[in-house]
Protein backbone atom coordinates (compact mmCIF):
# COMPACT_ATOMS: atom_id res chain seq x y z
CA UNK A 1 77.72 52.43 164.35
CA UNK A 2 76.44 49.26 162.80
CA UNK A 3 73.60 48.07 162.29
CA UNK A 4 72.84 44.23 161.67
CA UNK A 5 70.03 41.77 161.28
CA UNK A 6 69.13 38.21 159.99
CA UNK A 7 67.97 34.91 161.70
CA UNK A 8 70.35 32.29 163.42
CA UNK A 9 72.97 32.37 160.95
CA UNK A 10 73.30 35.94 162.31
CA UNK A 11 72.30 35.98 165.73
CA UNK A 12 74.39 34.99 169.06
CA UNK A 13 71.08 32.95 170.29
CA UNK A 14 70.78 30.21 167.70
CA UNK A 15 72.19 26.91 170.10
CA UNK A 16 70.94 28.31 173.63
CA UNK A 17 71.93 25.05 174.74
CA UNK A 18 75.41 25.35 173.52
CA UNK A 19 78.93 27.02 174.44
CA UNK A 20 78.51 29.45 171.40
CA UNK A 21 80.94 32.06 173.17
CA UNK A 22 82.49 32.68 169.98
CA UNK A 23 82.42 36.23 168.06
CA UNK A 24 79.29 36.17 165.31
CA UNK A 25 80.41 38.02 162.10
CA UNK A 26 78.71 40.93 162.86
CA UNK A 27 80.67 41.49 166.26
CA UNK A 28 83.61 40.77 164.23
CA UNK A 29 82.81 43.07 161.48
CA UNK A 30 82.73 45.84 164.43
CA UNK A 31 85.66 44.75 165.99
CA UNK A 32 87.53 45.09 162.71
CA UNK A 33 85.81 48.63 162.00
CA UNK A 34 85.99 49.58 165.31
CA UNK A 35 82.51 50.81 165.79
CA UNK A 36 79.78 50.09 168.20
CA UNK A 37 77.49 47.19 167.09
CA UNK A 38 73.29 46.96 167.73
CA UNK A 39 72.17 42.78 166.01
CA UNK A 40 68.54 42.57 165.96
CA UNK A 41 69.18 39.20 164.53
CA UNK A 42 66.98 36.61 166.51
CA UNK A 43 67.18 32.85 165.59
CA UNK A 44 64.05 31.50 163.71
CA UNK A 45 62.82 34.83 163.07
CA UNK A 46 62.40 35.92 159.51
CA UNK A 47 62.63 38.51 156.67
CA UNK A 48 59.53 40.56 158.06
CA UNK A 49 61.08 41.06 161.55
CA UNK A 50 64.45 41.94 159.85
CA UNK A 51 62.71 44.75 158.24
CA UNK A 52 60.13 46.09 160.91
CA UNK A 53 63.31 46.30 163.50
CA UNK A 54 65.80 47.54 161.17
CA UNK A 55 63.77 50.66 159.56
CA UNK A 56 62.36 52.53 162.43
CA UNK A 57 65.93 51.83 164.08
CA UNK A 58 67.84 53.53 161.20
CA UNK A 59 65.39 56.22 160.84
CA UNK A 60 66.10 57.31 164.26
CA UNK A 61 69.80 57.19 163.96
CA UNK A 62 70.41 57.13 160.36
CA UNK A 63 72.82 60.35 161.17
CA UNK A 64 75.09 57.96 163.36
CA UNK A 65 75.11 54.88 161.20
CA UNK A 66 78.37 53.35 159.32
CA UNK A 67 77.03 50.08 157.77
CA UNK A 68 73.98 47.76 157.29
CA UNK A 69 74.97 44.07 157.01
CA UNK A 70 71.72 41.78 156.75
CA UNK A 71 71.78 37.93 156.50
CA UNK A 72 67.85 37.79 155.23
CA UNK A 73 66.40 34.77 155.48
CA UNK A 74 63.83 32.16 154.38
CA UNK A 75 60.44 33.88 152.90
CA UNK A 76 58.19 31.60 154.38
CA UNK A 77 58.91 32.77 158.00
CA UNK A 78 56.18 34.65 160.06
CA UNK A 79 56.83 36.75 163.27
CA UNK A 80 54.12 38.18 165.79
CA UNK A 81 54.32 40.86 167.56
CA UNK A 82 58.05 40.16 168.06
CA UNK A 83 57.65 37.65 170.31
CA UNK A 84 56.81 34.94 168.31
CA UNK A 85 57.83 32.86 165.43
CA UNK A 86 56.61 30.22 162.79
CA UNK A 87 57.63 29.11 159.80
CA UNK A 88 54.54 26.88 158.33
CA UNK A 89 57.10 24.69 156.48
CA UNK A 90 58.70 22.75 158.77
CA UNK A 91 54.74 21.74 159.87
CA UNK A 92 53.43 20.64 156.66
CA UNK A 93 54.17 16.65 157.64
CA UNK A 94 52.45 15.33 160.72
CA UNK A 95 49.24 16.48 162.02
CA UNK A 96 47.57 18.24 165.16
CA UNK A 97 48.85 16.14 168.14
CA UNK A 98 52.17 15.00 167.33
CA UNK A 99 55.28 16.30 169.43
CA UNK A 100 56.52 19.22 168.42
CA UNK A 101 59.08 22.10 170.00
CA UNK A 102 58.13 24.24 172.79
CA UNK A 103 58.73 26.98 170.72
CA UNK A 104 55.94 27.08 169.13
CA UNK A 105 53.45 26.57 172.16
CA UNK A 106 52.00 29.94 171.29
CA UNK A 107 49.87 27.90 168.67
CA UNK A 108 48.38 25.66 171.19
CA UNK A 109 48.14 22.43 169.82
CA UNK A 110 47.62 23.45 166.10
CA UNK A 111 50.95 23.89 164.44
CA UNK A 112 49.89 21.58 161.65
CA UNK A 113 46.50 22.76 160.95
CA UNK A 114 47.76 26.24 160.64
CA UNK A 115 51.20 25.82 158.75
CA UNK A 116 48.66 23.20 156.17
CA UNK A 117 46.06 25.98 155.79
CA UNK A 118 48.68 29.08 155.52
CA UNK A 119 50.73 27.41 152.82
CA UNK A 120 47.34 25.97 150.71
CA UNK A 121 45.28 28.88 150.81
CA UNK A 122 48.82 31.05 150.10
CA UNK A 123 50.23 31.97 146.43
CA UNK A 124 53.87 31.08 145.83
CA UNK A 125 53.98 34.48 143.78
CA UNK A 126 52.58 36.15 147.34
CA UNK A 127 55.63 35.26 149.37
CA UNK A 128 58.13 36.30 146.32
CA UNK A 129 56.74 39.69 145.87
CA UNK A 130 56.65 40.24 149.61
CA UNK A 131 60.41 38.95 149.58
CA UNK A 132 61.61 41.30 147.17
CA UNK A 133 59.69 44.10 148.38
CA UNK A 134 61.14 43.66 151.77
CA UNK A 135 64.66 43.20 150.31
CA UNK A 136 64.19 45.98 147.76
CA UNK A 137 62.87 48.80 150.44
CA UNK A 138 65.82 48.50 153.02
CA UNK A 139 67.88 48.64 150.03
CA UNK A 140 66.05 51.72 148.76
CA UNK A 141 66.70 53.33 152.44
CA UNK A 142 69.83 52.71 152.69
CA UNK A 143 70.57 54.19 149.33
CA UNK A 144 68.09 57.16 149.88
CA UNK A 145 69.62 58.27 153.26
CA UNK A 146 73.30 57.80 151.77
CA UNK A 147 74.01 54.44 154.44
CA UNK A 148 76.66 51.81 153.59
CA UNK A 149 75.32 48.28 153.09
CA UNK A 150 76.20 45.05 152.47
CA UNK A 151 73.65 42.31 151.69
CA UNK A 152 73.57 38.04 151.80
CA UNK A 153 71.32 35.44 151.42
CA UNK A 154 71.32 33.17 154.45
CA UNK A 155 69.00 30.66 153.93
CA UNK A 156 67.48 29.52 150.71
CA UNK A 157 64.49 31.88 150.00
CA UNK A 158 62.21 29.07 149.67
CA UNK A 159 62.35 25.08 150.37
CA UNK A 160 62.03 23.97 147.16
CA UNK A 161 60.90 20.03 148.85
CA UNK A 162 57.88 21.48 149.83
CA UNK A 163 57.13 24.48 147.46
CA UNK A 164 58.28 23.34 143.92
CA UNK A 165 58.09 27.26 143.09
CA UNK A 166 61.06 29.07 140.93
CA UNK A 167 61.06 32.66 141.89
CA UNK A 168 60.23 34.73 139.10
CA UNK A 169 63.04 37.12 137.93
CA UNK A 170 63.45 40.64 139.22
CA UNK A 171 65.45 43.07 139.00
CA UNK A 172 67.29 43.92 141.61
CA UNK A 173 70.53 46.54 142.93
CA UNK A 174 73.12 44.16 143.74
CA UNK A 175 75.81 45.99 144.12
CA UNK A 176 75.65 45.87 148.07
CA UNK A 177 75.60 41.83 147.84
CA UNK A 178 77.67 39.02 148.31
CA UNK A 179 76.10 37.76 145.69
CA UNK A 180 72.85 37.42 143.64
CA UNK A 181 69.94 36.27 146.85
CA UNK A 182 68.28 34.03 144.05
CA UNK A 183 70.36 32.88 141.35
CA UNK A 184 73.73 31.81 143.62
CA UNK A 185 73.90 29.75 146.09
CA UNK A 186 73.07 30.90 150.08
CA UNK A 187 75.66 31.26 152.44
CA UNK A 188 74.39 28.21 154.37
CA UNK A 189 74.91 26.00 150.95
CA UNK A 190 78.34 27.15 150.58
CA UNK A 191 79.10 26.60 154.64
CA UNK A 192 77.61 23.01 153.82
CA UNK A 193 80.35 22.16 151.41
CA UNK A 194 82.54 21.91 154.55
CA UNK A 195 80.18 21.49 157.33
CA UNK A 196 82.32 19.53 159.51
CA UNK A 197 84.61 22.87 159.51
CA UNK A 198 82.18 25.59 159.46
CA UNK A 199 79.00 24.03 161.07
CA UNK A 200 78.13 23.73 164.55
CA UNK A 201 78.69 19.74 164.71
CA UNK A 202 77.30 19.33 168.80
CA UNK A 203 73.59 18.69 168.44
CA UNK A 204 72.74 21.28 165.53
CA UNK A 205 74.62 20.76 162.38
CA UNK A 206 72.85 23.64 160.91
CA UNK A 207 74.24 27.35 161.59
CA UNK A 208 78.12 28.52 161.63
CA UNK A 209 80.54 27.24 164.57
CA UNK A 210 83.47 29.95 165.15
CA UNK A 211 85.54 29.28 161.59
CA UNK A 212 81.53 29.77 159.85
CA UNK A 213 81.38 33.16 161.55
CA UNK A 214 84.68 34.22 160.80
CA UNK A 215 84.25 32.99 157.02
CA UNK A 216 81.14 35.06 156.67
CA UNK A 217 83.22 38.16 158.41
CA UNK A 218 85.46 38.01 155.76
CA UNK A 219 83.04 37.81 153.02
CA UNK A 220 81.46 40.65 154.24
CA UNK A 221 85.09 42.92 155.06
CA UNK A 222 85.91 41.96 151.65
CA UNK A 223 83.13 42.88 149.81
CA UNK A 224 83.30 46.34 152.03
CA UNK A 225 86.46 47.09 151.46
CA UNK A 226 85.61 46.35 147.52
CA UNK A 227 82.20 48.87 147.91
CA UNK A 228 83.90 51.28 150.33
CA UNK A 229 87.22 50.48 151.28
């Protein structure tokens, strides 16, 4: 089987109010495998739901599982209890009152107060350790238990407009990823490039259309059949 995670670059749920019928790379990484396919990816979500769905899922079936592919995500993202999900950036400009999505009703009429207080009373060098360490123990897994895996940065790690914060260096197995998570580019810069042909254009503009999907499917076949082909 396959296992897969990320945020909305990953998941089949980022545009519920779109036709996004389309095949997500992960379901076309399967197809092209042939192998059964469970995507915890959930749009929004971030790199700490990635990991507390993915590990006690692979080491339950780590016998029957093919591949890992991950999309991780932006650092600054929070989930609760899995049912819930914040990311105190995009609240750092307005205040307590303004509109804001339904999404986030679980914070009452706060969003701003909260996002403001995580991100001033948080160190930068907080979220980057708990980024690596996230990235660096489903690596270590994956490794330890002998899994195939294949790795990519999604997102930037950090928005650099509101956190002027250069991630220290680390260092870090990358031999299971597209390429370097801090030092290249994400996969949603490189989509960018050519938005209007690999971007959802009808009222999102921000995660992969059908070509994105299948351009991020055959990053990710490549790279496999590179690793373990």
């Amino acid at each position: 089987m396959i296992v897969a995670a990320g945020c909305g670059y990953t998941a089949s749920d980022s545009q519920p109010d779109l036709d996004v019928s389309w095949l997500k790379w992960p379901e076309i990484i399967a197809e092209k495998l042939d192998k059964p396919l469970y995507n915890f990816a959930k749009c929004g979500y971030g790199n700490d739901y990635i990991l507390d769905k993915s590990l006690p899922f692979i080491s339950r079936n780590y016998k029957e599982i093919d591949l890992v592919v991950v999309g991780w995500t932006d650092a600054t993202r929070l989930h609760f209890y899995y049912r819930h999900h914040f990311n105190p950036i995009r609240w750092l400009d307005g205040k307590d009152g303004d509109d804001y999505s339904p999404v986030y009703n679980f914070l009452g009429d706060y969003p701003y107060s909260v996002a403001q207080a995580l991100i001033s009373k948080t160190d930068p060098e907080i979220i980057a350790e708990k980024y690596y360490e996230e990235i660096e123990t489903l690596t270590d897994i994956c490794e330890a238990l002998n899994i195939k895996y294949i790795f990519s940065q999604m997102l930037p790690p950090i928005d650099h407009s509101y956190i002027p914060f250069k991630f220290p260096h680390r260092n870090l197995k990358t031999k299971g990823w597209l390429r370097h998570p801090i030092y290249d580019k994400p996969m949603s810069e490189v989509l960018l490039r050519d938005k209007e042909k690999y971007l959802v254009s009808d009222g999102d503009g921000l995660h992969p259309n059908k070509a994105g999907h299948e351009y991020i499917a055959n990053m990710y076949l490549k790279k496999y059949n590179r690793l373990y082909g």
